[in-house]
N, C-alpha and C. Protein backbone atom coordinates (compact mmCIF):
# COMPACT_ATOMS: atom_id res chain seq x y z
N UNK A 1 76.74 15.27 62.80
CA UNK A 1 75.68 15.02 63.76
C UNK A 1 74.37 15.53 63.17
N UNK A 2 72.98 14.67 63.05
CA UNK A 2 72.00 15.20 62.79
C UNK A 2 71.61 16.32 64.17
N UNK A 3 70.42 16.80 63.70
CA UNK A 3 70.00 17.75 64.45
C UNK A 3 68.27 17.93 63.95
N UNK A 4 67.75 17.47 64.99
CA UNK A 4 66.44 17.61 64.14
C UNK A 4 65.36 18.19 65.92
N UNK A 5 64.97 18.79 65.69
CA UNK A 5 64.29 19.86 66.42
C UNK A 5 62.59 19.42 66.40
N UNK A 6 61.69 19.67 67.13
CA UNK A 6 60.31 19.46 67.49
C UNK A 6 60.29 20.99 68.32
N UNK A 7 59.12 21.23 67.29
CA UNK A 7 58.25 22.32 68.09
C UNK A 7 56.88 22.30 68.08
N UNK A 8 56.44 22.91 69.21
CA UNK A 8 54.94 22.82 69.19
C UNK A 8 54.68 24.24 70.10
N UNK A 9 53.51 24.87 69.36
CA UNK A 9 52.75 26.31 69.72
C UNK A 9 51.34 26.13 69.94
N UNK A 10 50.93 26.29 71.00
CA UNK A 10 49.73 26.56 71.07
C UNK A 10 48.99 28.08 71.76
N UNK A 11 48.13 28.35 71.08
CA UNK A 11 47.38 30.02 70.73
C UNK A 11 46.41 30.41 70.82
N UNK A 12 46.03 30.88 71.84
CA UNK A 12 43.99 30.92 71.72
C UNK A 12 43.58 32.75 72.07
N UNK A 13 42.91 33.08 71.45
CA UNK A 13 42.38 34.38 71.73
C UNK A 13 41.20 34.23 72.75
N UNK A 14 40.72 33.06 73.27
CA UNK A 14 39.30 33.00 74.17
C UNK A 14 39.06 31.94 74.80
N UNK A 15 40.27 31.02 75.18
CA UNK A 15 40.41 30.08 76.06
C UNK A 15 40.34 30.74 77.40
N UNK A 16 41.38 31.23 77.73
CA UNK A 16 41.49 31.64 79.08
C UNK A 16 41.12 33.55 79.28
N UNK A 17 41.16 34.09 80.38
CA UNK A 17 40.71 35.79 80.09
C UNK A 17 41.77 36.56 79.81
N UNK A 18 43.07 35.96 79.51
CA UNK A 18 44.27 36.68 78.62
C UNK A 18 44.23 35.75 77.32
N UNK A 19 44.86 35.93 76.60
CA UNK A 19 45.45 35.52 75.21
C UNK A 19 46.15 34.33 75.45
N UNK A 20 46.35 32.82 74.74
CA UNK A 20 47.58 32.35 75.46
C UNK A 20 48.25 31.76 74.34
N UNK A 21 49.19 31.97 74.51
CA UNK A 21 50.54 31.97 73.66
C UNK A 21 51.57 30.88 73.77
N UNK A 22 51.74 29.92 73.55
CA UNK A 22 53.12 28.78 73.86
C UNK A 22 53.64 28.30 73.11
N UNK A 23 54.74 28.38 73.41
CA UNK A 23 55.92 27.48 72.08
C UNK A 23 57.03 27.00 73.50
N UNK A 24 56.76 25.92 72.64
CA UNK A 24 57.90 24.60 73.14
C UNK A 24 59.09 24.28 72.03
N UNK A 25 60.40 24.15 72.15
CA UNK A 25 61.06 23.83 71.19
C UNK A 25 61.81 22.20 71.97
N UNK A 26 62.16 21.70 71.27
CA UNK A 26 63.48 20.80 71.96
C UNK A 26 63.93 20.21 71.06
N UNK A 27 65.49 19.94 70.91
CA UNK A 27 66.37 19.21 70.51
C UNK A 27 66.25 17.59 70.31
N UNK A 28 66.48 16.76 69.54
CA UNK A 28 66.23 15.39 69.75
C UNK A 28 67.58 15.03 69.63
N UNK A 29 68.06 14.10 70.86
CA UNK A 29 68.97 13.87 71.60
C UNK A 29 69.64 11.95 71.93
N UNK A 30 70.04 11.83 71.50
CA UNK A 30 70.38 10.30 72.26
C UNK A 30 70.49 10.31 73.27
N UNK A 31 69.39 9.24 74.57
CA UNK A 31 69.69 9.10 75.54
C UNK A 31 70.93 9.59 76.60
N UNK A 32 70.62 10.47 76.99
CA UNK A 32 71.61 11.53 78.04
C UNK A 32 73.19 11.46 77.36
N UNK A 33 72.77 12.02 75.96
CA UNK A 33 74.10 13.19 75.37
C UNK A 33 73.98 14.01 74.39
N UNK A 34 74.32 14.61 73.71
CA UNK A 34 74.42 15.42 72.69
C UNK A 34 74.27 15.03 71.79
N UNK A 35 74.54 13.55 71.30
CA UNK A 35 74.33 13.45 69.69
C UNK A 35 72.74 13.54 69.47
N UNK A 36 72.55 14.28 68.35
CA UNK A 36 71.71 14.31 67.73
C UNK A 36 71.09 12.77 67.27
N UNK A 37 69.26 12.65 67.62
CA UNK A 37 69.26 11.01 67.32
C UNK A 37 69.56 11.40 65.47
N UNK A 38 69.83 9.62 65.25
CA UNK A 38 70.21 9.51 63.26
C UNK A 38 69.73 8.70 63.20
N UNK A 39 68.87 7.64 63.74
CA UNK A 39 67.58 6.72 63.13
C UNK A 39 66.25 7.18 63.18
N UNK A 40 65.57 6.50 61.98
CA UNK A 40 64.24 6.35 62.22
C UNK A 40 63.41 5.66 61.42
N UNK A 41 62.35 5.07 61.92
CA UNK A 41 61.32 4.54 61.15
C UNK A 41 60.11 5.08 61.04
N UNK A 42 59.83 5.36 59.58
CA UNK A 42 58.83 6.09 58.67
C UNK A 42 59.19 7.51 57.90
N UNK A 43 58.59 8.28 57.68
CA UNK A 43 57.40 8.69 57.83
C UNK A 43 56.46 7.34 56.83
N UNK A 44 55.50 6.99 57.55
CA UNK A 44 54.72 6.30 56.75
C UNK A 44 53.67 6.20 57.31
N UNK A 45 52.53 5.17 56.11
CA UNK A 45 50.97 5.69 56.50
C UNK A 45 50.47 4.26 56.34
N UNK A 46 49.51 3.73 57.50
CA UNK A 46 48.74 2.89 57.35
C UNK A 46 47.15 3.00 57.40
N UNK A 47 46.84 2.31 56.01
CA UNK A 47 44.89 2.42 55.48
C UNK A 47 44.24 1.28 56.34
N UNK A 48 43.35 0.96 57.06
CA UNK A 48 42.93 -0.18 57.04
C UNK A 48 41.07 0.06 57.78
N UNK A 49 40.61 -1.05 57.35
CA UNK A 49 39.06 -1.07 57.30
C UNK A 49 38.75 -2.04 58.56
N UNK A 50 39.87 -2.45 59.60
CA UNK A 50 39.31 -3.20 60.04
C UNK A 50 38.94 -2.34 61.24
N UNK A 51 38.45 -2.60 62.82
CA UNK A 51 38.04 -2.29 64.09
C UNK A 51 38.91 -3.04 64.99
N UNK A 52 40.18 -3.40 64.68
CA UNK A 52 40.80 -4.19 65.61
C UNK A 52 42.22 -3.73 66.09
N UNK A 53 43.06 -4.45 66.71
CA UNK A 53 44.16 -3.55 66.96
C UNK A 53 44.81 -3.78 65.70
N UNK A 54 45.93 -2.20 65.32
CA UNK A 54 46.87 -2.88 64.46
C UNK A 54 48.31 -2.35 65.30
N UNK A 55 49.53 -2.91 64.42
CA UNK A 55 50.25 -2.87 65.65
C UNK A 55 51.02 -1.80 64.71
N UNK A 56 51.65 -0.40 65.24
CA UNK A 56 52.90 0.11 64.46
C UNK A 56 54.21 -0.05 64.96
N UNK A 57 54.10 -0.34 66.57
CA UNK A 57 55.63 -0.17 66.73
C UNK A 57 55.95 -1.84 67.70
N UNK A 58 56.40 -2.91 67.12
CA UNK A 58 56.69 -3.71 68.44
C UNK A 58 58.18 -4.12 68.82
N UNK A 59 58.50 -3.94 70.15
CA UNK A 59 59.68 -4.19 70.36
C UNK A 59 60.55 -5.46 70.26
N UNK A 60 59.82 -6.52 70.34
CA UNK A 60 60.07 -8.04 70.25
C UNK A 60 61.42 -8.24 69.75
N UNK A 61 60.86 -8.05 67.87
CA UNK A 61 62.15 -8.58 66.93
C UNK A 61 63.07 -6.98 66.70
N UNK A 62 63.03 -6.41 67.39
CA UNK A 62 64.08 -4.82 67.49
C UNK A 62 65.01 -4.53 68.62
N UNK A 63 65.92 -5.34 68.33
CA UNK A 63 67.23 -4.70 69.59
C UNK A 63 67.92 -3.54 70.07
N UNK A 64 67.66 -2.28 68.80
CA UNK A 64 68.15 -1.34 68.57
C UNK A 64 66.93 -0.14 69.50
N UNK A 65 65.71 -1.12 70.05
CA UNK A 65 64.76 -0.10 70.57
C UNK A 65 65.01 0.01 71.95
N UNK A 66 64.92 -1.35 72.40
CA UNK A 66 65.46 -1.78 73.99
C UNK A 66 65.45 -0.46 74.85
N UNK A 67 65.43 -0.92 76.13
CA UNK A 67 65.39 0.33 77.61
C UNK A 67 66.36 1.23 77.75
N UNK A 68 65.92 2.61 78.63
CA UNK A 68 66.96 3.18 78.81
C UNK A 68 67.35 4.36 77.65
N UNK A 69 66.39 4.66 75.98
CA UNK A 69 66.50 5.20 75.16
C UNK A 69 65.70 6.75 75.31
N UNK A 70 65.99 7.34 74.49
CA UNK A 70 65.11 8.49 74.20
C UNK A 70 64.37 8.28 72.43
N UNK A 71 63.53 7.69 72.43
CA UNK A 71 62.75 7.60 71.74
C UNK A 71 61.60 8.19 71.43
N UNK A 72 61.16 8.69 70.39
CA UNK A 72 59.80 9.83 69.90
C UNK A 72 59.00 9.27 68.85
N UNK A 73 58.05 9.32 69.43
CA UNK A 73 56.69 8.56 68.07
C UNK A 73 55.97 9.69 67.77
N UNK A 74 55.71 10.19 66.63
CA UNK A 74 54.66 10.46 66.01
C UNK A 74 53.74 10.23 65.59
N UNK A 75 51.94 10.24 65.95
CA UNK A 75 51.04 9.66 65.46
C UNK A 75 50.26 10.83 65.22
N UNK A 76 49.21 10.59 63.56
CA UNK A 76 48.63 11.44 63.36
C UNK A 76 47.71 10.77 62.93
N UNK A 77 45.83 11.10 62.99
CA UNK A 77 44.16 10.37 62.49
C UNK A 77 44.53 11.09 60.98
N UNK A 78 44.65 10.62 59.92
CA UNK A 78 44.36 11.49 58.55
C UNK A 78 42.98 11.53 57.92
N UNK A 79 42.20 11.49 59.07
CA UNK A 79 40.45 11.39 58.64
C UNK A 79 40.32 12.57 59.28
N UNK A 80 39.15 12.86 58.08
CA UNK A 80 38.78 14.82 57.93
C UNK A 80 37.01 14.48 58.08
N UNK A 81 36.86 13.40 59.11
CA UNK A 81 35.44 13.09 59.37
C UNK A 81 35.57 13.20 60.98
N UNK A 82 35.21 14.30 61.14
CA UNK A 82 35.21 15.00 62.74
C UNK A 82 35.06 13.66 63.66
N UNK A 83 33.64 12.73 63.54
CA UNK A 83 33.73 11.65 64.38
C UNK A 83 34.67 10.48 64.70
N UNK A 84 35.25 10.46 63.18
CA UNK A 84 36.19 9.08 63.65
C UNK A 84 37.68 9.23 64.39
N UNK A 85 38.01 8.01 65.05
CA UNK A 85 39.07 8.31 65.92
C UNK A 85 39.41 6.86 66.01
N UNK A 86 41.37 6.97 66.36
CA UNK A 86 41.49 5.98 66.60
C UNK A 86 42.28 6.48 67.79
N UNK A 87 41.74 5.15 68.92
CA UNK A 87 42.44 4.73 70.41
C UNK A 87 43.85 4.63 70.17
N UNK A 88 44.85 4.45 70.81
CA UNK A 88 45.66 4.86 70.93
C UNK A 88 46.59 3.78 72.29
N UNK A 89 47.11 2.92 72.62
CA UNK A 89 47.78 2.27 73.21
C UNK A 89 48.92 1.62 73.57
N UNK A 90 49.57 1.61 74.59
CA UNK A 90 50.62 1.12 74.84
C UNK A 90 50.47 -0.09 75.58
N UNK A 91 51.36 -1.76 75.31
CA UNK A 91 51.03 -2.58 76.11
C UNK A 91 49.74 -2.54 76.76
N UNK A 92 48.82 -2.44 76.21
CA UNK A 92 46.99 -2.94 76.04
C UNK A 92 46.64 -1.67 77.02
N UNK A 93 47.16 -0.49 77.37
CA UNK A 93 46.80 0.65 78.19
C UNK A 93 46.71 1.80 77.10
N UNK A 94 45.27 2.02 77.30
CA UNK A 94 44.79 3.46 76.48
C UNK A 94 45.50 4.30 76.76
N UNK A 95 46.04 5.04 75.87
CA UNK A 95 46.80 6.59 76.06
C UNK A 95 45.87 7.32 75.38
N UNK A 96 44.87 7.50 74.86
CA UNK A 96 44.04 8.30 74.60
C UNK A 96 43.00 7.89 72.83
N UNK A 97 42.25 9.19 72.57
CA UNK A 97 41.94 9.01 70.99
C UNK A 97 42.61 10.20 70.61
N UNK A 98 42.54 9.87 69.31
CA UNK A 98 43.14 11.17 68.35
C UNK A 98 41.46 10.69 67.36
N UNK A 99 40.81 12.16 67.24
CA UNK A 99 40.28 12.48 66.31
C UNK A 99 40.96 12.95 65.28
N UNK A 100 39.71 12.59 64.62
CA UNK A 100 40.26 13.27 62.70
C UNK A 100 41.46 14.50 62.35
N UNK A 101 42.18 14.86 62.29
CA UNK A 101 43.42 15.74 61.98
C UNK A 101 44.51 15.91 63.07
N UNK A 102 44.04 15.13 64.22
CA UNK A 102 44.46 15.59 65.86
C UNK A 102 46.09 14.51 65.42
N UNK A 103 47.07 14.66 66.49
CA UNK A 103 48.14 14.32 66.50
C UNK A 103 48.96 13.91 67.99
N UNK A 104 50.13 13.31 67.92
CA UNK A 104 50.88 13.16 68.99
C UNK A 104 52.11 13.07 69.03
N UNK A 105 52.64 13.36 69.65
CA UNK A 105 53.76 13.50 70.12
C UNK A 105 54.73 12.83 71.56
N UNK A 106 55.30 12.18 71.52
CA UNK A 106 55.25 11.27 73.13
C UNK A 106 56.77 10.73 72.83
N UNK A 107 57.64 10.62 73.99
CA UNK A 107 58.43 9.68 74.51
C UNK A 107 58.24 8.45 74.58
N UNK A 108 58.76 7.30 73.85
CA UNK A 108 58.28 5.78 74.15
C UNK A 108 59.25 4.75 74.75
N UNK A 109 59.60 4.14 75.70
CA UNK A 109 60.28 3.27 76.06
C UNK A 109 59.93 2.17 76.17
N UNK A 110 60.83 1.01 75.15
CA UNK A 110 60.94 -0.34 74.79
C UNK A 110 61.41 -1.33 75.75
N UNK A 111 60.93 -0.93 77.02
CA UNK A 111 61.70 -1.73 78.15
C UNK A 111 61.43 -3.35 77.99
N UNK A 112 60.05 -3.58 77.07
CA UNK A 112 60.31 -4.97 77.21
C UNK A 112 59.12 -5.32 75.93
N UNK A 113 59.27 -6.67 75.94
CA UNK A 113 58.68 -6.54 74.60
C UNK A 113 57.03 -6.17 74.32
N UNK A 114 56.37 -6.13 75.82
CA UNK A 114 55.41 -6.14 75.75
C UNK A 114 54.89 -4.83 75.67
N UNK A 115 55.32 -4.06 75.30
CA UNK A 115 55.37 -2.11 74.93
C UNK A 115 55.09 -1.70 73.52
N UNK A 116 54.59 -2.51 72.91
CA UNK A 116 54.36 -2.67 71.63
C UNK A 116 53.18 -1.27 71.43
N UNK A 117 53.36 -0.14 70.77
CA UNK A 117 52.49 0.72 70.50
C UNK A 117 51.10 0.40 69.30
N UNK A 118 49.56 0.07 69.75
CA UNK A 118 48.82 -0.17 68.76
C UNK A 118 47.59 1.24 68.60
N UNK A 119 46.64 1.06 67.80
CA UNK A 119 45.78 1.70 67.52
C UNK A 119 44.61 1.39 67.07
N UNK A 120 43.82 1.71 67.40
CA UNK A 120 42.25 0.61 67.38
C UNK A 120 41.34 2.33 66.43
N UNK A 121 40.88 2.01 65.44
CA UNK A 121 40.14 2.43 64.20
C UNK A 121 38.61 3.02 64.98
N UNK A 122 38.03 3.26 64.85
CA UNK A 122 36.60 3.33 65.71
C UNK A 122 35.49 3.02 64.41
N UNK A 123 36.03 2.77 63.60
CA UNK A 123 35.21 2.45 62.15
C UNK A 123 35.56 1.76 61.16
N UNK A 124 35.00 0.92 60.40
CA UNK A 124 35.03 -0.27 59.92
C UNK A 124 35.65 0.19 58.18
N UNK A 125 35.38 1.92 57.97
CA UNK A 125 35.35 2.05 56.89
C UNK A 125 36.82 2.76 56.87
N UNK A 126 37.27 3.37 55.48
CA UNK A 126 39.01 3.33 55.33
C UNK A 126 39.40 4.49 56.30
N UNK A 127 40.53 4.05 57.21
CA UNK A 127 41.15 5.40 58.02
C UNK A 127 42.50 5.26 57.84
N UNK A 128 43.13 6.22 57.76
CA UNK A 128 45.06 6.09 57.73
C UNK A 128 45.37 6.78 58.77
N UNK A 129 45.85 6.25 59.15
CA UNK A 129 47.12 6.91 59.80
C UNK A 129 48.26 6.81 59.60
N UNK A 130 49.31 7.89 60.11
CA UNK A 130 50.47 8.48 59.79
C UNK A 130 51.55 8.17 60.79
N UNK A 131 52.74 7.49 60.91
CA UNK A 131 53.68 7.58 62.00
C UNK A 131 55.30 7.65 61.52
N UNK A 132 55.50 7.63 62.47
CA UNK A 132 56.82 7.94 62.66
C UNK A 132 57.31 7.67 63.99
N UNK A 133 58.46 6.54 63.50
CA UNK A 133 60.00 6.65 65.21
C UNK A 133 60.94 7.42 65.28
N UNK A 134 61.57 8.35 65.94
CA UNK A 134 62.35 8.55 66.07
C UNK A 134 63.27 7.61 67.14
N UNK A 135 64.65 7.01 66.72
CA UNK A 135 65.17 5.98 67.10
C UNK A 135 66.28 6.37 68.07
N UNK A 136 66.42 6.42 69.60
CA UNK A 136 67.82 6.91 70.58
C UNK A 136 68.69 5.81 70.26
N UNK A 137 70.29 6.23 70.16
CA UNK A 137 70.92 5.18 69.72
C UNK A 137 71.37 5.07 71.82
């Protein structure tokens, strides 16, 4: 059984008027059991110059993504130019921007084909980004 783990800490000395301290751990899991998920697609990186959507994840021609999964995307901006950002969407609904080094982390469900995860560039000139599926069998 794989076993592959996600953690995330976050730490501030002057956010709030205590210190704040968090760590999250969790297990990655196949849809309500124990096995450890054993697919995935990437780690990999896409360059592109255009301002339009591009698409990384679509469910259409993927049977293995379909409803009902525990699925994990990773998206990361690999631009170290504070302003640029790319949008961020599911089935044509903004989930947010990620600026330059910023990242994500999210649950995705393939309930139908129109769940297709894209990302819109905010600049014409070269940006990559970084992703990754983790695949629920």
């Amino acid at each position: 059984m794989a076993t592959t783990t996600a953690q995330i800490t976050l730490s501030s000395s002057d956010l709030t008027s205590d210190a704040l301290s968090l760590t999250a751990t969790a297990t990655l899991f196949d849809a309500g059991t124990t096995t450890g998920i054993t697919q995935l697609e990437g780690l990999s990186r896409k360059t592109t110059t255009a301002t339009s959507d591009v698409t990384l994840f679509d469910p259409a021609p993927h049977t293995t993504y379909g409803a009902d999964k525990a699925h994990k995307v990773y998206i990361k901006n690999c631009s170290t130019t504070r302003s640029e950002y790319v949008t961020v969407k599911i089935n044509s609904e903004e989930i947010g921007r990620l600026y330059a080094g910023d990242w994500m982390f999210m649950p995705w469900s393939a309930h139908d084909t129109d769940n297709d995860i894209v990302y819109t560039p905010s600049v014409s000139t070269s940006l990559t980004v970084e992703y990754m599926l983790f695949i629920s069998a």
